[in-house]
N, C-alpha and C. Protein backbone atom coordinates (compact mmCIF):
# COMPACT_ATOMS: atom_id res chain seq x y z
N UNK A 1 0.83 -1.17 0.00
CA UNK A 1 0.00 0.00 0.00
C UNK A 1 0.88 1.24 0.00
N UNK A 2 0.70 2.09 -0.75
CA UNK A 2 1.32 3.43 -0.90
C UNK A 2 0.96 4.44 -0.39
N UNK A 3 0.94 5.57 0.50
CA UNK A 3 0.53 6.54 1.00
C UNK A 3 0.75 7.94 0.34
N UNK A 4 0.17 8.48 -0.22
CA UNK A 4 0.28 9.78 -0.72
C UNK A 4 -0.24 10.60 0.33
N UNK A 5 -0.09 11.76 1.22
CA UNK A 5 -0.10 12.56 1.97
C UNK A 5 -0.34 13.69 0.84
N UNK A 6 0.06 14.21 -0.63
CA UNK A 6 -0.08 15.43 -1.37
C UNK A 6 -1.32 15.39 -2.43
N UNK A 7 -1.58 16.11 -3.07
CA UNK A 7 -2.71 15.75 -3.98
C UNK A 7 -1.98 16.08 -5.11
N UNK A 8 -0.27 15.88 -5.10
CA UNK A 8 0.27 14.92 -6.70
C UNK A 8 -0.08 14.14 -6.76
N UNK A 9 0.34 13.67 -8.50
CA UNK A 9 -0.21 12.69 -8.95
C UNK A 9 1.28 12.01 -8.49
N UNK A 10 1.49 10.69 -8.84
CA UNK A 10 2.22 9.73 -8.51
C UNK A 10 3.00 9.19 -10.06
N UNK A 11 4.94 9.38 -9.45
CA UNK A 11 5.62 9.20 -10.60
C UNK A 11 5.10 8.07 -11.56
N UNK A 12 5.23 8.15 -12.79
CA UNK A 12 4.79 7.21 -13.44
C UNK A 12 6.17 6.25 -13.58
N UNK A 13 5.53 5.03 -14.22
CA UNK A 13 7.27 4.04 -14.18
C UNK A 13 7.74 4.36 -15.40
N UNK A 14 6.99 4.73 -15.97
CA UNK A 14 7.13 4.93 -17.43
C UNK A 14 8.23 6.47 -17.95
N UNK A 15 8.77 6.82 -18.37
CA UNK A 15 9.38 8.16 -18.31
C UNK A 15 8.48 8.65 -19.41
N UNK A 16 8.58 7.88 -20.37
CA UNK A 16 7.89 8.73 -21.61
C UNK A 16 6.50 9.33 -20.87
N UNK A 17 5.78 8.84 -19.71
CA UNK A 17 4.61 9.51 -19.56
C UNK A 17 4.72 10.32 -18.61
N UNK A 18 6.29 11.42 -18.52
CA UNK A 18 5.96 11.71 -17.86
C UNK A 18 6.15 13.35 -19.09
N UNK A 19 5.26 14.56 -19.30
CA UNK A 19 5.36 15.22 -20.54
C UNK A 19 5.54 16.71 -19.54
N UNK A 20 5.57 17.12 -18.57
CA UNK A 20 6.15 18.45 -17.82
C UNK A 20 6.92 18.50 -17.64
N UNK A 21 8.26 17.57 -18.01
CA UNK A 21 9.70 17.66 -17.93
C UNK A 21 9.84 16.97 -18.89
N UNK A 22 10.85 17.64 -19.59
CA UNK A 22 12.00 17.08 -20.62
C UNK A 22 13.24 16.18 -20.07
N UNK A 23 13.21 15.05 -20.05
CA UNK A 23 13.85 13.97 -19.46
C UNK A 23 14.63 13.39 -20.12
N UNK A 24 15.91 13.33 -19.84
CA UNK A 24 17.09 12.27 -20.72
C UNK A 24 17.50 11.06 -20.00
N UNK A 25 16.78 9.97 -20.25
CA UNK A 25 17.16 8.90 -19.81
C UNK A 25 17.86 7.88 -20.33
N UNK A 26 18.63 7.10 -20.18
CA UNK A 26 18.70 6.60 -19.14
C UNK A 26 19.62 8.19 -18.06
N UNK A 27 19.41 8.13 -16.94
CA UNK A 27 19.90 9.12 -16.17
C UNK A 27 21.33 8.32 -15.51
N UNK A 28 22.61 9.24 -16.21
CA UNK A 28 24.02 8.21 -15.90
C UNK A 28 25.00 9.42 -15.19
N UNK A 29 24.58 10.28 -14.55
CA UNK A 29 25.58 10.83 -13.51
C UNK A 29 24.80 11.20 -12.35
N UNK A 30 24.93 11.01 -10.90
CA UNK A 30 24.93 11.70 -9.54
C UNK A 30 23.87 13.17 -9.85
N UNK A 31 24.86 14.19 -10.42
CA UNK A 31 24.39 15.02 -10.59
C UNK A 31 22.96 14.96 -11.62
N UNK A 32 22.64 14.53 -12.69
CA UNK A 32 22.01 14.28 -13.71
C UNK A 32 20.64 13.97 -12.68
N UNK A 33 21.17 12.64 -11.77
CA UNK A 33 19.68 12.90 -10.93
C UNK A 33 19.11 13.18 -9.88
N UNK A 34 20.15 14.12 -9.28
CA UNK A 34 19.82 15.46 -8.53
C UNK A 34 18.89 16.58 -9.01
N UNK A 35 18.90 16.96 -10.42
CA UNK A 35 18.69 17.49 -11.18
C UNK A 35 17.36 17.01 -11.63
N UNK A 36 16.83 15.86 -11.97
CA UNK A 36 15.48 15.23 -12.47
C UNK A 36 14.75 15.28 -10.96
N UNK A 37 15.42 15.06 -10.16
CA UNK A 37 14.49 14.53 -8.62
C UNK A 37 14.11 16.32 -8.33
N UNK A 38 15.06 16.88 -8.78
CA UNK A 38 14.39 18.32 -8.32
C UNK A 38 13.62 18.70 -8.99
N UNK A 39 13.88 18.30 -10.73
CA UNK A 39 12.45 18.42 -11.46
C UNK A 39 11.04 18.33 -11.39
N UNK A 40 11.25 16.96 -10.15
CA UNK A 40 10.38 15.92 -10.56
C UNK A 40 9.28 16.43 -9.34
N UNK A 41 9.64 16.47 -8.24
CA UNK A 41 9.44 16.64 -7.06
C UNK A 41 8.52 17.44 -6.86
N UNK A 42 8.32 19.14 -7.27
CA UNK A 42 7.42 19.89 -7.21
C UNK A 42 5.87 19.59 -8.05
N UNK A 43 6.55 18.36 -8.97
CA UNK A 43 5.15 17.65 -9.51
C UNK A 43 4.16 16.45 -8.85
N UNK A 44 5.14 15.51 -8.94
CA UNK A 44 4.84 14.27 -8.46
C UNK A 44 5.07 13.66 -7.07
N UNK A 45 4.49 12.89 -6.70
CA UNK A 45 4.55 12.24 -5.69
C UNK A 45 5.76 11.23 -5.93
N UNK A 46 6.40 10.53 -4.95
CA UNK A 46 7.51 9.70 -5.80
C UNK A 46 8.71 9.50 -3.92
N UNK A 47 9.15 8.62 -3.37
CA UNK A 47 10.21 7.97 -2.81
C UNK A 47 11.35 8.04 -3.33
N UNK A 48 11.38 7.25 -4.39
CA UNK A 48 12.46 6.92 -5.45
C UNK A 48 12.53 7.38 -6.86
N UNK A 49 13.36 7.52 -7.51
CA UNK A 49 13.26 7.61 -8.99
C UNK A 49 13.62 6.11 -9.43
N UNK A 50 12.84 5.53 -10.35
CA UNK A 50 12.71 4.10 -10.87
C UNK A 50 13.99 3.64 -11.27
N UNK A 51 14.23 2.88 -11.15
CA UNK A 51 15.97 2.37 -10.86
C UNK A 51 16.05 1.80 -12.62
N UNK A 52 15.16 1.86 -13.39
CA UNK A 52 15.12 1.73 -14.45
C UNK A 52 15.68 2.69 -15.69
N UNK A 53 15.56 3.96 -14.74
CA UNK A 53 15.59 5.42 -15.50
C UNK A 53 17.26 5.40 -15.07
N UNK A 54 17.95 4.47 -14.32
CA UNK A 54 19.20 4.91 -13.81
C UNK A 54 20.33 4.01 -14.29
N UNK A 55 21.16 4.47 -14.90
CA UNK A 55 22.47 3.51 -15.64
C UNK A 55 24.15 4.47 -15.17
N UNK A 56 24.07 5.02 -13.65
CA UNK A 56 25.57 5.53 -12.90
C UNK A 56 26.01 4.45 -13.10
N UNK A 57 27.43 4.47 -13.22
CA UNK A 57 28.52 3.04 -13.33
C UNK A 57 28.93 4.09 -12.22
N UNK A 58 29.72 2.95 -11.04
CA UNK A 58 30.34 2.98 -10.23
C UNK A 58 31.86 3.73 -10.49
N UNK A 59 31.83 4.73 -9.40
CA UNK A 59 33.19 5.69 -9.53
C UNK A 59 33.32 6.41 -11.32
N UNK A 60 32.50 6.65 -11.24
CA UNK A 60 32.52 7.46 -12.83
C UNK A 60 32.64 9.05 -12.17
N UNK A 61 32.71 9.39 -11.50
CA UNK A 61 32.32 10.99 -10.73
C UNK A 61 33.93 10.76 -10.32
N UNK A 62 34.63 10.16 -10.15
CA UNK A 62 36.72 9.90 -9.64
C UNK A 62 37.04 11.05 -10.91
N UNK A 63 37.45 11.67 -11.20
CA UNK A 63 38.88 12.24 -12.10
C UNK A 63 39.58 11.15 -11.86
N UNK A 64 40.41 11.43 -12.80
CA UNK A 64 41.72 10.92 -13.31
C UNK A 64 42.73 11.08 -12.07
N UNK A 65 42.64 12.26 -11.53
CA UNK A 65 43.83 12.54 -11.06
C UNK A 65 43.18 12.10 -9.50
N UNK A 66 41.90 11.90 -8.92
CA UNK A 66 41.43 11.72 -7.66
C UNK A 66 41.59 10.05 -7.59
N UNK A 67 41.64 9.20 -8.98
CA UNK A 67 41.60 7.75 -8.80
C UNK A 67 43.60 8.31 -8.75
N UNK A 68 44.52 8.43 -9.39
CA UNK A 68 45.56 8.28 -9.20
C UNK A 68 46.10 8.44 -7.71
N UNK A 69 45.60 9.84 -6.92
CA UNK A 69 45.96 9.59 -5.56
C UNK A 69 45.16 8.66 -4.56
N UNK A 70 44.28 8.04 -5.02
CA UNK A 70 43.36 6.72 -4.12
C UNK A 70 44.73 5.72 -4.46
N UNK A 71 45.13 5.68 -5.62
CA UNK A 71 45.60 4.30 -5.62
C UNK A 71 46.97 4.76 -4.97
N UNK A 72 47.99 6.01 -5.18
CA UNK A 72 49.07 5.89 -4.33
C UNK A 72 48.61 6.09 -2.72
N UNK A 73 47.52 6.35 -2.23
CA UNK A 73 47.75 6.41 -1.37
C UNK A 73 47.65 4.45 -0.45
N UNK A 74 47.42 3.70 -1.11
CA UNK A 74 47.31 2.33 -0.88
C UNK A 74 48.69 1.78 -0.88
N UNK A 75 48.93 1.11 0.53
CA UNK A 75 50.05 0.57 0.48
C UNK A 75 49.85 -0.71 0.70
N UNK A 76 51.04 -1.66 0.50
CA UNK A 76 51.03 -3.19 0.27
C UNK A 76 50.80 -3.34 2.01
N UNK A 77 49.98 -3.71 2.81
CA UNK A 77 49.89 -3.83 3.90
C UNK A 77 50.77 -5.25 4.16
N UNK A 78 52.00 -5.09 5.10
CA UNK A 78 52.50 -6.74 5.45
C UNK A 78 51.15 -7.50 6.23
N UNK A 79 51.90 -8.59 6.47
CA UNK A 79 50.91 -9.86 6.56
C UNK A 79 51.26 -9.85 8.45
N UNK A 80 52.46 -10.16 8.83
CA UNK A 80 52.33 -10.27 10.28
C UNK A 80 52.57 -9.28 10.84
N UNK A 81 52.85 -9.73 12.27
CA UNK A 81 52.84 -8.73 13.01
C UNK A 81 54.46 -8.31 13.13
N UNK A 82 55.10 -8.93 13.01
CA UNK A 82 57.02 -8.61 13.13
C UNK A 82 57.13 -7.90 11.36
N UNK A 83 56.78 -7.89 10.63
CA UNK A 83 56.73 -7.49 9.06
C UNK A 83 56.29 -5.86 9.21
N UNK A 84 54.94 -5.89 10.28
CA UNK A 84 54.14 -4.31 10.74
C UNK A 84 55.45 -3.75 11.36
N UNK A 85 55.49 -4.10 12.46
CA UNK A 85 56.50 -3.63 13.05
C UNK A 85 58.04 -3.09 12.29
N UNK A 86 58.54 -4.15 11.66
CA UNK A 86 59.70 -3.63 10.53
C UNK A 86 59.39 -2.66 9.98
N UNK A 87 58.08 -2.58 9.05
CA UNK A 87 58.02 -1.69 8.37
C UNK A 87 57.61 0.04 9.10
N UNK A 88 57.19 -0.25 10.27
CA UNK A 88 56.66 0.97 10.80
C UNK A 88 58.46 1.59 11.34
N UNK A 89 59.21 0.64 11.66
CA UNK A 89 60.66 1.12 12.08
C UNK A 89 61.55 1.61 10.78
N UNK A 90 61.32 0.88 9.98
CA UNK A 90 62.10 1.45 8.87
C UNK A 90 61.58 2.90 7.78
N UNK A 91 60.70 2.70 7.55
CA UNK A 91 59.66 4.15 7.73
C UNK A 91 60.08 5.34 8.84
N UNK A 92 60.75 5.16 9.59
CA UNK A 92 61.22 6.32 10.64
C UNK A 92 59.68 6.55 11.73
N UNK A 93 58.47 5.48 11.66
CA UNK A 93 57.57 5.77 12.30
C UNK A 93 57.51 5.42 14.01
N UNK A 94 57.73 6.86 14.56
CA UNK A 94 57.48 6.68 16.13
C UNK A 94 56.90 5.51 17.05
N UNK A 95 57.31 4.98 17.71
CA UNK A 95 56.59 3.97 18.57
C UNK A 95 55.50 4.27 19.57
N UNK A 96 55.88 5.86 19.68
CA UNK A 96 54.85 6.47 20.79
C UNK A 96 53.39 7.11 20.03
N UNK A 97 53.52 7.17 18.66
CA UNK A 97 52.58 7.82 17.55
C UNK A 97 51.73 6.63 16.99
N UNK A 98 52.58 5.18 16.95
CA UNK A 98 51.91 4.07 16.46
C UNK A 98 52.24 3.06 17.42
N UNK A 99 51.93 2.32 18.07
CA UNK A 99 52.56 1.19 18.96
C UNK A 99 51.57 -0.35 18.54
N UNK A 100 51.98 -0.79 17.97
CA UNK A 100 51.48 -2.25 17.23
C UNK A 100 52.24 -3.28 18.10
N UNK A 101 51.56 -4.21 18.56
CA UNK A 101 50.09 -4.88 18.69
C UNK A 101 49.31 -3.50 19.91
N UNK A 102 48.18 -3.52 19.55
CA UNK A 102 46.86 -2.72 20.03
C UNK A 102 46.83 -3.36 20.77
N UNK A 103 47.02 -3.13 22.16
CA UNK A 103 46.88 -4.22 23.49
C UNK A 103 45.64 -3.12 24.88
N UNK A 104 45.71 -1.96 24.12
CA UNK A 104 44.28 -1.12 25.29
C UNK A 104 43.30 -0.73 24.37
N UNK A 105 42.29 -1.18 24.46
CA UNK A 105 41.22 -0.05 23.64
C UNK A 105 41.43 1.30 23.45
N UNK A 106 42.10 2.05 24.21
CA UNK A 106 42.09 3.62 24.02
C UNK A 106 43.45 3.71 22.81
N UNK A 107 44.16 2.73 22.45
CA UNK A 107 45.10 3.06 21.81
C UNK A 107 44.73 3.01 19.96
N UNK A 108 43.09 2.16 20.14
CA UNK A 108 42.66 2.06 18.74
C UNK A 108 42.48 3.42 17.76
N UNK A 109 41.98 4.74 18.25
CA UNK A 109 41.90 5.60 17.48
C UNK A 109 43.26 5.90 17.13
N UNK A 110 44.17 6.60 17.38
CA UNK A 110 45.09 6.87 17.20
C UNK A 110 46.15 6.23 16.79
N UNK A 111 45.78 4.85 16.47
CA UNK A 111 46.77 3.95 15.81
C UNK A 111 46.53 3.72 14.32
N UNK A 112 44.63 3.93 14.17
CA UNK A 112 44.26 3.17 13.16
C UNK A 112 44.15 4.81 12.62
């Protein structure tokens, strides 16, 4: 059961029926349906926009240059715990700034 609370009418599934907005679907950026939902909204009744009308591919909104620093910022994490440790010593990283193995709860923020 659906509840309408407004006396809009209710999105259609259909896009073509919908004729008070000029609509480009499939809708394939973030912004694109920010933009229709604000369209849409002062008309219709509506939760969702129909997941039909929607073709975003994942991380398409990254630049070039925002995926390049995601990926340097990823490092080969070692596997044990004497490997963590090496690497946090050879790195020049403080023992009092990082101290591995996590042996108090209060030491989790500030480690991780």
């Amino acid at each position: 059961m659906t509840v309408n609370p407004t006396e809009k009418p209710e999105l259609p599934w259909d896009p073509r029926d919908v004729k008070e907005v000029n609509l480009t679907i499939p809708i394939t950026s973030t912004g694109q349906l920010v933009e229709v939902m604000k369209s849409l909204r002062p008309l219709y009744y509506f939760h969702q926009i129909p997941e039909t009308w929607i073709e975003i591919k994942r991380n398409q909104n990254l630049s070039e240059e925002a995926e390049k620093n995601q990926k340097e910022m990823k490092i080969d994490m070692p596997e044990s715990l004497e490997e963590v440790q090496s690497y946090l010593k050879s790195n020049s990283i403080d023992k009092d700034l990082i101290d591995i193995p996590i042996t108090q709860h209060k030491q989790v923020k500030n480690t991780i």
